[in-house]
C-alpha atoms as a PDB file:
ATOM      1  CA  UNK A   1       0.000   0.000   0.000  1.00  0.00           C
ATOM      2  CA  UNK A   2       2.679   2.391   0.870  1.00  0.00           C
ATOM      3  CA  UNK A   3       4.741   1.933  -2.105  1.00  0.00           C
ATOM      4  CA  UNK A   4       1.625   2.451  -4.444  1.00  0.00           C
ATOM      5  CA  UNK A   5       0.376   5.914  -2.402  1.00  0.00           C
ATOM      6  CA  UNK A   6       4.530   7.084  -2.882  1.00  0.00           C
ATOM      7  CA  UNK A   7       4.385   6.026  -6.997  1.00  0.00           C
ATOM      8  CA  UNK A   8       0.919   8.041  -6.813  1.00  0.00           C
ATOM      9  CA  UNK A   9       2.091  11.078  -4.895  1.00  0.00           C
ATOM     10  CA  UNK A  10       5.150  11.341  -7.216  1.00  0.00           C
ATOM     11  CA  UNK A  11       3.096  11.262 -10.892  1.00  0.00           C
ATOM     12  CA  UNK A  12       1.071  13.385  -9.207  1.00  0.00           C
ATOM     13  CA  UNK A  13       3.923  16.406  -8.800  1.00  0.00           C
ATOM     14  CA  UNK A  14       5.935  15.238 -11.572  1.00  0.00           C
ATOM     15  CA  UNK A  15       3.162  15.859 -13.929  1.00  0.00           C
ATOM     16  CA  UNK A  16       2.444  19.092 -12.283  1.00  0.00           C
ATOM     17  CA  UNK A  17       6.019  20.492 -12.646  1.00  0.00           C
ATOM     18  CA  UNK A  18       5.807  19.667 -16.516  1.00  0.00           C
ATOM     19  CA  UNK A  19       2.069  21.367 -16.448  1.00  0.00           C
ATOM     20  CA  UNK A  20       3.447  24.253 -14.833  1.00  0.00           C
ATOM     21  CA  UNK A  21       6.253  24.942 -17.166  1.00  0.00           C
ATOM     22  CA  UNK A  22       4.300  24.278 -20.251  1.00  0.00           C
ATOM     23  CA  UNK A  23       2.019  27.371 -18.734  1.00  0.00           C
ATOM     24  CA  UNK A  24       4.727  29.613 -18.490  1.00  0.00           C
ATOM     25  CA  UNK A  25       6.213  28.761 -22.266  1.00  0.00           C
ATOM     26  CA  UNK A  26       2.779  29.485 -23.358  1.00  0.00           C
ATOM     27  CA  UNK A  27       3.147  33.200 -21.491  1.00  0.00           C
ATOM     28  CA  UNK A  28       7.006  33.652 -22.312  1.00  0.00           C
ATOM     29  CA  UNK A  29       7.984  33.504 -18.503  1.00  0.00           C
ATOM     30  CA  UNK A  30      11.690  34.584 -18.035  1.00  0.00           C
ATOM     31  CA  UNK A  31      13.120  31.410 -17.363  1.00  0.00           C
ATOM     32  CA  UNK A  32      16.489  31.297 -15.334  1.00  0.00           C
ATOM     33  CA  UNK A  33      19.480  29.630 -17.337  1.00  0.00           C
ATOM     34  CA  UNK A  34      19.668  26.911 -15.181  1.00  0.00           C
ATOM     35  CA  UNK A  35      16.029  26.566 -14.603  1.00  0.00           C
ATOM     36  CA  UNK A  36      14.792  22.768 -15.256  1.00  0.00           C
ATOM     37  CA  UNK A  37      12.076  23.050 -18.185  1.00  0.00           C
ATOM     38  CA  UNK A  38      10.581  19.994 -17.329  1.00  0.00           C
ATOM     39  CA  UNK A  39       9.111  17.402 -19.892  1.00  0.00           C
ATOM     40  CA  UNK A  40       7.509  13.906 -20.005  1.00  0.00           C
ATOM     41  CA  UNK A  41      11.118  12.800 -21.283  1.00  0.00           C
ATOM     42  CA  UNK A  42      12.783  14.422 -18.550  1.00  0.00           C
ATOM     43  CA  UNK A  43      10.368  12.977 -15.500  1.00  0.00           C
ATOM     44  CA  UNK A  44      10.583   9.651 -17.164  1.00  0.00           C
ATOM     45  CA  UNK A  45      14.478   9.976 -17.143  1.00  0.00           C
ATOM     46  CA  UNK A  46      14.827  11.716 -13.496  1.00  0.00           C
ATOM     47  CA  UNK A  47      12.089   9.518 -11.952  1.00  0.00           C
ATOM     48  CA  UNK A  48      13.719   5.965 -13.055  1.00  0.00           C
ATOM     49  CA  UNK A  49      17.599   7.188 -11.851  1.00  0.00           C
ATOM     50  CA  UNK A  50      15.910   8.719  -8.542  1.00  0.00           C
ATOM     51  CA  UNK A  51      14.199   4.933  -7.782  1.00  0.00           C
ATOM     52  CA  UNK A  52      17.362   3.707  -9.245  1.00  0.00           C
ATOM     53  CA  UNK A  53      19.522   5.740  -7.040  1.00  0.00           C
ATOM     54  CA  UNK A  54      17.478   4.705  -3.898  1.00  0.00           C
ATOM     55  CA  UNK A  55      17.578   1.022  -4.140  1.00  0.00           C
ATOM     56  CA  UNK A  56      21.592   1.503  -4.454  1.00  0.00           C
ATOM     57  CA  UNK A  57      21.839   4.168  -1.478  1.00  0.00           C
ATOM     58  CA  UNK A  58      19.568   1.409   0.428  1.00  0.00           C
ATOM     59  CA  UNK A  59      21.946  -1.669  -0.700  1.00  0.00           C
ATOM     60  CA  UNK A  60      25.135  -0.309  -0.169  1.00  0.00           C
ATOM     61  CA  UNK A  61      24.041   2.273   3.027  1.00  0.00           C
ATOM     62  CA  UNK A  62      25.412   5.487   1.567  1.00  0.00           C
ATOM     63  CA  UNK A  63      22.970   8.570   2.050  1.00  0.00           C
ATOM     64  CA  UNK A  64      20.873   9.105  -1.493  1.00  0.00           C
ATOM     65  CA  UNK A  65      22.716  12.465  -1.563  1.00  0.00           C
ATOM     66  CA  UNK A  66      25.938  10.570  -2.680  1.00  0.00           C
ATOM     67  CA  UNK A  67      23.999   9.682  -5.695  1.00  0.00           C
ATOM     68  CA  UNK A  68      21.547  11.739  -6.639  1.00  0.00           C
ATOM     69  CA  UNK A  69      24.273  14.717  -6.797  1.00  0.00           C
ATOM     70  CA  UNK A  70      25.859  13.439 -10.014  1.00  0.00           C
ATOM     71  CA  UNK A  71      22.560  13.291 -11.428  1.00  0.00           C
ATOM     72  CA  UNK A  72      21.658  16.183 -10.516  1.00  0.00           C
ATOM     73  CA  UNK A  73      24.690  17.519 -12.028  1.00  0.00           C
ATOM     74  CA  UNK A  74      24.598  15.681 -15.281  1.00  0.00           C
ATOM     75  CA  UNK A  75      20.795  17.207 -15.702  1.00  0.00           C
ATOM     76  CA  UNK A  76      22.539  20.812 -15.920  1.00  0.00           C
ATOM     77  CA  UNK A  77      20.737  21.654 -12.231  1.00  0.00           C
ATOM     78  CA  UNK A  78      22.452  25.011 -10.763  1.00  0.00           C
ATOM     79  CA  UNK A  79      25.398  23.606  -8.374  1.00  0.00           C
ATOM     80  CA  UNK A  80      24.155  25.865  -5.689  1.00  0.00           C
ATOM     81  CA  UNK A  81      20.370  24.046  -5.647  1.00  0.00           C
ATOM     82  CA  UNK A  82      21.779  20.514  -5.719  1.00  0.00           C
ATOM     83  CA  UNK A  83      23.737  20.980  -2.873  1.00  0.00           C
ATOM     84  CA  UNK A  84      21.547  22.783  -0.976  1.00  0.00           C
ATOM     85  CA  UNK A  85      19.313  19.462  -1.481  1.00  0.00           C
END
């Protein structure tokens, strides 16, 4: 049950990031240059290496941070805002 209400609670904000920023390309919204203009591709892609990254944090006993820092990296996210996760 609770791994079902955490897959739901994730599409749910996942699919309302990429709603939100396909509003504000439809209004030409100043977006930052290291803003995230998030897509189906992109959720898809961040949401598998975030489960991905979990299950190997869990297995090995390292924090998630250890992992999901890289990624964050490799997705151009500002330096300052991974960290700061």
């Amino acid at each position: 049950g609770q791994f079902i209400w955490t897959i739901g609670f994730a599409a749910f904000f996942g699919i309302k990031n990429v709603m939100k920023t396909n509003e504000r390309l439809a209004v030409n919204y100043p977006f930052n240059d290291m803003d995230i203009l998030w897509d189906y591709k992109k959720l898809q892609f961040y949401s598998f290496f975030t489960f991905l990254a979990g299950i190997i944090a869990g297995l090995i006993g390292v924090g998630g941070g250890m992992v999901l820092g890289p990624l964050m990296i490799a997705m151009e996210v500002n330096p300052r805002v991974s960290t700061s996760t």
